[in-house]
Protein backbone atom coordinates (compact mmCIF):
# COMPACT_ATOMS: atom_id res chain seq x y z
CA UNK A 1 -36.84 -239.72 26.53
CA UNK A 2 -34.23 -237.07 25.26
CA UNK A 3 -35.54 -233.54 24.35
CA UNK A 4 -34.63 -232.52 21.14
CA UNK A 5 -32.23 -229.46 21.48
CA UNK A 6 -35.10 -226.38 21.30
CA UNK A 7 -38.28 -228.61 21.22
CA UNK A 8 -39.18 -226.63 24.34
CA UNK A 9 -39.33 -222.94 24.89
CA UNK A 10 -39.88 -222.77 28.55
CA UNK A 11 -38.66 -225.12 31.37
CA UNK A 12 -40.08 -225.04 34.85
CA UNK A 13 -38.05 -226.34 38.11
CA UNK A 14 -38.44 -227.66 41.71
CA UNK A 15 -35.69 -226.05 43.60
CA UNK A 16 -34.59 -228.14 46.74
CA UNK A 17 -33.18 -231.27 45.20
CA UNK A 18 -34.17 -230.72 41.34
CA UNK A 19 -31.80 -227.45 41.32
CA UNK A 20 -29.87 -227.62 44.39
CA UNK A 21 -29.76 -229.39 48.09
CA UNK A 22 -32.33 -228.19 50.66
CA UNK A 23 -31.83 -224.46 51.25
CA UNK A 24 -28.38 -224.63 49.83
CA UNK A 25 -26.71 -222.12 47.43
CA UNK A 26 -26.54 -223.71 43.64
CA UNK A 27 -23.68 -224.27 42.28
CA UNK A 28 -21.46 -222.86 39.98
CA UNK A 29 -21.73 -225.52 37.50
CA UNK A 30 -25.39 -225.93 37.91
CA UNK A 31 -26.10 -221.52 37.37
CA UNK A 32 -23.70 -221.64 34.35
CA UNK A 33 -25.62 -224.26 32.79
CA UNK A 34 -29.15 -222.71 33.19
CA UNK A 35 -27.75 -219.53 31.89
CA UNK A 36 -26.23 -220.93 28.69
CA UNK A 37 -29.73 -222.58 27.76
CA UNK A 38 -32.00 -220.85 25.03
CA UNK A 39 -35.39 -221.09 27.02
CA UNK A 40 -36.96 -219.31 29.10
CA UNK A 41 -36.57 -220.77 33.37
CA UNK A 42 -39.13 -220.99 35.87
CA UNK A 43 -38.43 -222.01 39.42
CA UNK A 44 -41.45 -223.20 41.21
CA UNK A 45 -40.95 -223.86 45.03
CA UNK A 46 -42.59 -224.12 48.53
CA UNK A 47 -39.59 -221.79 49.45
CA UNK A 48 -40.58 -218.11 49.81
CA UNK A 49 -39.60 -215.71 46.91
CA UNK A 50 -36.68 -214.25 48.88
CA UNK A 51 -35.22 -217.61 49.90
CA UNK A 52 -35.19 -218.97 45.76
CA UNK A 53 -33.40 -215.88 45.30
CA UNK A 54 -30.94 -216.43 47.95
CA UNK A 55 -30.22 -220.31 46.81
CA UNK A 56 -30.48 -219.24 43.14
CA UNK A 57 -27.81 -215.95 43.90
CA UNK A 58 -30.31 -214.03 41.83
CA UNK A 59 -30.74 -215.81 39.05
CA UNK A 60 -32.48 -213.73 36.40
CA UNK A 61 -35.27 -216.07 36.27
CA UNK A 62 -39.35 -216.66 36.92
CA UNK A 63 -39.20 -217.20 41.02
CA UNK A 64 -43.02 -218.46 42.16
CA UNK A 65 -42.59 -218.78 45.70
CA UNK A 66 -44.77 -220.71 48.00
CA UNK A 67 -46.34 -223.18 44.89
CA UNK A 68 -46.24 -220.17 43.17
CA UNK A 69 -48.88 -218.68 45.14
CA UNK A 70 -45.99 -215.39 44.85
CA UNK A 71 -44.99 -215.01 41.82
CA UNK A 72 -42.43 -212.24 40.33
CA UNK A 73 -40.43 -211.58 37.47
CA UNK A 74 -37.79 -208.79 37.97
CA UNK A 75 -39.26 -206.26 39.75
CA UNK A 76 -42.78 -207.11 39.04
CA UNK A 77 -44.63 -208.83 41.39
CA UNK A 78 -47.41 -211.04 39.65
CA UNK A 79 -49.68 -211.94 41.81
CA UNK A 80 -49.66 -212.47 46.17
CA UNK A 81 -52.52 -215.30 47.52
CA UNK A 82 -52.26 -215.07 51.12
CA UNK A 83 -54.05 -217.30 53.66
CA UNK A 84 -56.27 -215.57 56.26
CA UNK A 85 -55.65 -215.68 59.94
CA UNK A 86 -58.15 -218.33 60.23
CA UNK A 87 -56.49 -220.78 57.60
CA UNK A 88 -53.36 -220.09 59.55
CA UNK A 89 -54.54 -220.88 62.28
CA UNK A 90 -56.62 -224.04 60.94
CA UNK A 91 -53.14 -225.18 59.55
CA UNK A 92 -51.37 -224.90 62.99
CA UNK A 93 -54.35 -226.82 64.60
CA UNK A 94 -53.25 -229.73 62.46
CA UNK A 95 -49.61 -229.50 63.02
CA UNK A 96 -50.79 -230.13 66.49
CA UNK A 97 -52.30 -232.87 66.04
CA UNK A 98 -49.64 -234.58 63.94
CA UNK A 99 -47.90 -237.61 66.40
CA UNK A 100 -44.37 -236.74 66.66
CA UNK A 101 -42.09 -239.28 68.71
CA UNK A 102 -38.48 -238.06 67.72
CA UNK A 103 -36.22 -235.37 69.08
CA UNK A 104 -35.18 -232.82 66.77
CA UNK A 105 -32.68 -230.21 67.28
CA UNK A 106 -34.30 -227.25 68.01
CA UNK A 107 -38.29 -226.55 68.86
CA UNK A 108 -38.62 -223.88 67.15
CA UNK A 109 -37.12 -224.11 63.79
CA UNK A 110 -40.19 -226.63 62.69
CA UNK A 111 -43.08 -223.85 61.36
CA UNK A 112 -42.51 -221.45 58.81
CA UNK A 113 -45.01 -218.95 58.12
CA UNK A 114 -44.17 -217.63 54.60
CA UNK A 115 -47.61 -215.65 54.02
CA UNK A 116 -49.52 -217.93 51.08
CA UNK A 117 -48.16 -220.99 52.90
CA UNK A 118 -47.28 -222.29 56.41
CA UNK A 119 -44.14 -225.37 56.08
CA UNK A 120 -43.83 -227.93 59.27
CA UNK A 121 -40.31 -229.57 58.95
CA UNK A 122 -40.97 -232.79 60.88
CA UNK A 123 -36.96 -232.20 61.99
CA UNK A 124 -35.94 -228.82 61.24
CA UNK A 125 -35.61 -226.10 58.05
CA UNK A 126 -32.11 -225.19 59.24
CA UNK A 127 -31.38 -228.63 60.34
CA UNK A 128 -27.81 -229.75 59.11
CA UNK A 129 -28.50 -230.37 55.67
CA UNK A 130 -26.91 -234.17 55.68
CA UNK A 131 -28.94 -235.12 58.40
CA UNK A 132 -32.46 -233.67 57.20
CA UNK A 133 -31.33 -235.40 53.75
CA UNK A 134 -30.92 -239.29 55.73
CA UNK A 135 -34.03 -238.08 58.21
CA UNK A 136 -37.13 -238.93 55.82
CA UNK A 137 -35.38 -239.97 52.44
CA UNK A 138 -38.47 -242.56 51.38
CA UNK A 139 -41.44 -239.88 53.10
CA UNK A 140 -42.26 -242.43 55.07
CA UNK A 141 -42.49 -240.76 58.08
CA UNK A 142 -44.35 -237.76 56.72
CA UNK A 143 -46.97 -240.17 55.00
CA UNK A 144 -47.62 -242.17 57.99
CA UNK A 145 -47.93 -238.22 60.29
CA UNK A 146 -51.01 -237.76 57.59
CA UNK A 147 -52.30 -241.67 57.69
CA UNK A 148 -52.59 -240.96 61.57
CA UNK A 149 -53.84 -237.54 60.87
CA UNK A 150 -56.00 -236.73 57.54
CA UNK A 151 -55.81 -233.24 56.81
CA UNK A 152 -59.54 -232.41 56.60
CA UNK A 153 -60.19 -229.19 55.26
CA UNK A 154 -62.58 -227.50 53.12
CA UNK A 155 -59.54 -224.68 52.09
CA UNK A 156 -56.61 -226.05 52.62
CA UNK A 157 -54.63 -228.87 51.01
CA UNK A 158 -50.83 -230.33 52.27
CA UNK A 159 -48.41 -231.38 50.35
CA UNK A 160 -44.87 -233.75 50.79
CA UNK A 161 -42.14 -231.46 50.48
CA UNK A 162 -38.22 -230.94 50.37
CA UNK A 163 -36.43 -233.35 52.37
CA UNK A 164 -38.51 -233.12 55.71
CA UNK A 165 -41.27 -230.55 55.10
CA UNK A 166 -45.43 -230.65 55.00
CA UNK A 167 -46.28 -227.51 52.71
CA UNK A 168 -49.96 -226.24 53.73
CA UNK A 169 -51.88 -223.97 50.75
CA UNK A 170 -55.24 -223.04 49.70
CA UNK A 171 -56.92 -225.87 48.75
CA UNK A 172 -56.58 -226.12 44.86
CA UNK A 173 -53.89 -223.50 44.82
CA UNK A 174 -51.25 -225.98 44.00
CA UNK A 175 -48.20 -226.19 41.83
CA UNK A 176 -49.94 -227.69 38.77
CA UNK A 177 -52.83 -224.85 39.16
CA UNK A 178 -49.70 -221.98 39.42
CA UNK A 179 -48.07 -223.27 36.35
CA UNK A 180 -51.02 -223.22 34.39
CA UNK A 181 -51.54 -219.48 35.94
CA UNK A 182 -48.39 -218.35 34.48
CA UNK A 183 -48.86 -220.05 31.28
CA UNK A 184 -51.99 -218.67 30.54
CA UNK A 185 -50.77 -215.01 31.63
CA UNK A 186 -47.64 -214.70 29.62
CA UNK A 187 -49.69 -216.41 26.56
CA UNK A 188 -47.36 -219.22 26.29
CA UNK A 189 -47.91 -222.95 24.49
CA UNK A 190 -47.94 -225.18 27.02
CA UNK A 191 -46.60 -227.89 24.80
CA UNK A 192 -43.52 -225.91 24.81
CA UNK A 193 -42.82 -226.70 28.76
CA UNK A 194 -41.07 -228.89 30.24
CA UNK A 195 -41.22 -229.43 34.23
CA UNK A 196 -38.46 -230.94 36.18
CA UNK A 197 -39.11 -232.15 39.72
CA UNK A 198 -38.21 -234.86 42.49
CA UNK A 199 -42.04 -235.13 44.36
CA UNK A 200 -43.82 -236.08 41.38
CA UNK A 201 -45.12 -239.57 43.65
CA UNK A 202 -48.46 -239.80 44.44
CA UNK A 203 -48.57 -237.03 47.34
CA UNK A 204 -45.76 -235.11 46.43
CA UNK A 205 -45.91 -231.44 46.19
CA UNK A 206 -44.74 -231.77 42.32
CA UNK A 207 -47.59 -234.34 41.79
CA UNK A 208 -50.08 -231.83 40.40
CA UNK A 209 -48.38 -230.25 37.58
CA UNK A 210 -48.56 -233.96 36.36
CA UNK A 211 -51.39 -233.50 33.22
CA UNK A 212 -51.06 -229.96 33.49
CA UNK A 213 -47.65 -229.90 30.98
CA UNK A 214 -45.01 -232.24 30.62
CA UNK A 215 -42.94 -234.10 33.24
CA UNK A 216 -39.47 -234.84 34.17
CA UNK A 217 -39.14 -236.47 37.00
CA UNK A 218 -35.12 -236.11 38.70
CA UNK A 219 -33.66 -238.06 41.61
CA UNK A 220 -31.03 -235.21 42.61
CA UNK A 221 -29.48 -231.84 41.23
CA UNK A 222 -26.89 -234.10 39.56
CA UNK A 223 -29.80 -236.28 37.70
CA UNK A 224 -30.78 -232.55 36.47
CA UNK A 225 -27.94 -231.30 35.49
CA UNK A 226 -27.47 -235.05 33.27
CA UNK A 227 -30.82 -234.36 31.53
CA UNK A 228 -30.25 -230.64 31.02
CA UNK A 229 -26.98 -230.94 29.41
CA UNK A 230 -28.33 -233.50 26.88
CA UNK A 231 -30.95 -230.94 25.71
CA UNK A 232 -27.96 -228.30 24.73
């Protein structure tokens, strides 16, 4: 359905292929867009704070890093949810146990420890980006990692992600409970937001702001960029 030019106030994003590519710089077309629209623009990503700001070029936006378990605005940092050594280290126990049988190009580019979150890239976060786009396009492989390997955890959850990643979180410290965080905080309507996002199939780290507001789902920065100019 088209949105009615200012039916919504505030619109919330996935970054890595709502926004731009995985871990790639948006692009000019895309930032001169977001800046010419009236409402207000929240980027919600596994992606640390610092790297949304990289990919963004400092957008003057909402950045909630890590599910939004790090959240700032300007120079004001929101709120910080870290995990404890011992979820960290119960997340890397899984990893573990998770039955790779591929090469990838480099052992040590696959865990990310961002501080509220830890990422596994099943092929690599600084991969090429072409190839980590034709690795897992369908999640396949990452759904059939966790069919071989539950996740079973009393405080931590794990999400699809990106183009190759499994984001691990505090259980229930998702995107949908984030969203509803900052709502709730700033004393917004949530029938004034709008959420655009790529994982919003069953398992997918946008899955859980489904119910929470309004849903958009996108197949690519260019299917955004479609929708968003309609709503001008």
């Amino acid at each position: 359905m088209t949105e009615k030019k200012h039916t919504r106030r505030h619109l919330f994003f996935d970054l890595d292929n709502t926004l731009t590519r995985s871990r790639s710089k948006i692009t000019p077309e895309m930032r001169g867009l977001l800046e010419s629209l009236p409402h207000d623009i929240i980027v919600i990503s596994g992606a640390s704070v610092e790297q949304i700001r990289h990919q963004l070029d400092d957008l003057p936006v909402y950045y909630m890093g890590q599910n939004g378990n790090h959240t700032v605005f300007g120079d004001t940092e929101l709120w910080l949810d870290a995990l404890t050594p011992a979820e960290g280290a119960e997340i890397r126990t899984h990893i573990a146990s998770l039955p790779r049988t591929w090469d990838v190009p480099n052992e040590d580019d696959l865990i990310e420890d961002r501080g509220c979150q830890l990422s596994y890239s099943i092929y690599g976060h600084h991969a090429p980006v072409a190839e980590k786009e034709a690795f897992d396009p369908d999640q396949k492989k990452r759904r059939a990692l966790l069919e071989a390997s539950p996740l079973e955890s009393d405080t931590i959850e794990v999400k699809i992600a990106g183009t190759t990643t499994l984001d691990y979180f505090k259980r229930g410290k998702h995107k949908g409970h984030n969203v509803m965080r900052l709502i709730e905080h700033l004393g917004w309507d949530k029938e004034e937001c709008l959420y655009f996002g790529d994982a919003l199939f069953p398992g997918g780290n946008d899955e859980t702001v489904m119910g929470v507001i309004d849903t958009q789902a996108v197949t690519d920065p260019s299917d955004t960029y479609t929708r968003l100019t309609a709503m001008r």
